[in-house]
C-alpha atoms as a PDB file:
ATOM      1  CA  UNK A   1     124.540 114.768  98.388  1.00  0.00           C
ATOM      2  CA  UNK A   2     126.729 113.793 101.163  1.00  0.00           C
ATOM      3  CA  UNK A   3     124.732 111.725 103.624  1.00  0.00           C
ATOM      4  CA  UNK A   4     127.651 111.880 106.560  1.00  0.00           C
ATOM      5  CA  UNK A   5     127.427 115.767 108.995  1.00  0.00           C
ATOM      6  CA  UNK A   6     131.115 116.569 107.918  1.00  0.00           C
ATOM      7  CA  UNK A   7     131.608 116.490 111.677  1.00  0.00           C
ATOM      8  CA  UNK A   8     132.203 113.582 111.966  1.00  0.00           C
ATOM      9  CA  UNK A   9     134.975 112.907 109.557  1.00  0.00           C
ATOM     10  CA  UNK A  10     136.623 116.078 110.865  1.00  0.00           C
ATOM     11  CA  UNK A  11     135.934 115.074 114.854  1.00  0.00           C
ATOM     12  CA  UNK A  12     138.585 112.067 114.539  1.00  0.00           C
ATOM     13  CA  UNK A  13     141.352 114.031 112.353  1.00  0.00           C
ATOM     14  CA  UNK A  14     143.405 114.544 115.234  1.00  0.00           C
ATOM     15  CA  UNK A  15     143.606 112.013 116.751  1.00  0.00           C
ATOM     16  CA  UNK A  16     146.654 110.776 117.798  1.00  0.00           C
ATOM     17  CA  UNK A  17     147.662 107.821 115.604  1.00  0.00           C
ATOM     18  CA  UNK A  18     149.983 105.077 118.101  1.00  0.00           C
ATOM     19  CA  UNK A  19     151.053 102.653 115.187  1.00  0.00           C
ATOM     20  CA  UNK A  20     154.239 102.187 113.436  1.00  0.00           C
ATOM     21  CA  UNK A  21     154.397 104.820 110.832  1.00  0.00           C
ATOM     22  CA  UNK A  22     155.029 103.196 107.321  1.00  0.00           C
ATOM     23  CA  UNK A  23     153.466 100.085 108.813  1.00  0.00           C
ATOM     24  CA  UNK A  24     150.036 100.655 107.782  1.00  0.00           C
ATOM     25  CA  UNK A  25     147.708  99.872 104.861  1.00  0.00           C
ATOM     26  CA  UNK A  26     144.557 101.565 106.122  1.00  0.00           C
ATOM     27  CA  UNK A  27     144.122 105.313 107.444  1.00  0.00           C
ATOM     28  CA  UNK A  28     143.357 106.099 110.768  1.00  0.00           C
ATOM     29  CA  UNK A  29     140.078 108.121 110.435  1.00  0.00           C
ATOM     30  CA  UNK A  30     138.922 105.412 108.024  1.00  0.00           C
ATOM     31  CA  UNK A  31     139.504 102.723 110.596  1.00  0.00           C
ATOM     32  CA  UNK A  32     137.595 105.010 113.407  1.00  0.00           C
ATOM     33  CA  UNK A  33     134.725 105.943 111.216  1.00  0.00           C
ATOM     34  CA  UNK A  34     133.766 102.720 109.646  1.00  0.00           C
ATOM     35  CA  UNK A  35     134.008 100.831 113.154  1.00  0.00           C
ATOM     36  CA  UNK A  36     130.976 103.644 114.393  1.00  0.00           C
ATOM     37  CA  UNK A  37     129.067 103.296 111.445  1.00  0.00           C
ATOM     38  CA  UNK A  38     129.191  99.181 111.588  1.00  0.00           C
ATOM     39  CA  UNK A  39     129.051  99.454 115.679  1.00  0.00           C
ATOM     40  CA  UNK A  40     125.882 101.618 115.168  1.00  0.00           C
ATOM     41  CA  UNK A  41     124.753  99.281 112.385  1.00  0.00           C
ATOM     42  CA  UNK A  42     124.676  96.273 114.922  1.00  0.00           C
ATOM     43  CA  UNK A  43     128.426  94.952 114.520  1.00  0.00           C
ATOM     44  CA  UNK A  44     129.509  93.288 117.781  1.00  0.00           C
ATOM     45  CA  UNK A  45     133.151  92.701 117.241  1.00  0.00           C
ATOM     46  CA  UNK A  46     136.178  93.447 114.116  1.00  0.00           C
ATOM     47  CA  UNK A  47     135.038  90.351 111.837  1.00  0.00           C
ATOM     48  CA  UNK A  48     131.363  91.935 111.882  1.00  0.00           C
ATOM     49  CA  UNK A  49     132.616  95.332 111.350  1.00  0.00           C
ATOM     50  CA  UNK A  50     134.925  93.974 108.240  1.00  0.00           C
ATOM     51  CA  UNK A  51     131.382  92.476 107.075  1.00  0.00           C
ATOM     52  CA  UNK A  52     129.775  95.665 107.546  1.00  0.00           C
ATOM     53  CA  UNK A  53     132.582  97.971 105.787  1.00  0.00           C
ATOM     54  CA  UNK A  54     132.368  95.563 102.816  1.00  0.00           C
ATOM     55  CA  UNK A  55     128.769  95.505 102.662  1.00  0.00           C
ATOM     56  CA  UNK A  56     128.726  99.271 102.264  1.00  0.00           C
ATOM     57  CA  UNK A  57     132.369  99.797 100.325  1.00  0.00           C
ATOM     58  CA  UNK A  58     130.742 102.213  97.958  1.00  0.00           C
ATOM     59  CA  UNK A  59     128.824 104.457 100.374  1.00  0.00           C
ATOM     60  CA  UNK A  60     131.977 104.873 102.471  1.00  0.00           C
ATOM     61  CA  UNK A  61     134.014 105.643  99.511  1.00  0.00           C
ATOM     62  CA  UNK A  62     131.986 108.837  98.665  1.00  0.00           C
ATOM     63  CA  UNK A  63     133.602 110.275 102.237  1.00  0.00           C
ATOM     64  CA  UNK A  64     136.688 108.033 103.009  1.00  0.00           C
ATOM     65  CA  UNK A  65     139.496 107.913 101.325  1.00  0.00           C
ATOM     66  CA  UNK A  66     140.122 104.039 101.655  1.00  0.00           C
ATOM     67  CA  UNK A  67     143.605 103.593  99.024  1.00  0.00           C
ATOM     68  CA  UNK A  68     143.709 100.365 100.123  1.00  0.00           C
ATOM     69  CA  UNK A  69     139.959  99.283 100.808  1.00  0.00           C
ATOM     70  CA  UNK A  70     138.198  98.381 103.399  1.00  0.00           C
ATOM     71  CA  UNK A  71     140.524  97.492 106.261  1.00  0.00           C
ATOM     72  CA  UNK A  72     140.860  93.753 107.564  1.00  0.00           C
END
């Protein structure tokens, strides 16, 4: 069972992504979703959210598509 409301994968899909295309490892939507989850998981800052996003690789991948990880 998916534990994530499908909303809010699908809420970021548009948005607008303002980096170099071809420069960049990590999706968009992955970045935006796993700094919410670690922000609402107590993460005050990138280096904590990296922690976080590691900490919980596996449960993201089940909803993320991640090709190259967890961003950081």
């Amino acid at each position: 069972m998916n534990t994530v409301h499908p909303d809010i994968a699908t809420h970021f899909e548009n948005l607008k992504d303002p980096r170099v295309e071809g420069k960049t490892r990590h999706l968009l939507n992955d970045i935006v979703i796993i700094a919410i989850c670690g922000v609402i998981g107590g993460a005050s800052g990138w280096e904590q959210i990296e922690i976080f996003g590691k900490a919980k690789q596996e449960w993201f991948s089940n909803f993320l598509e991640l090709p190259n990880g967890i961003p950081g």
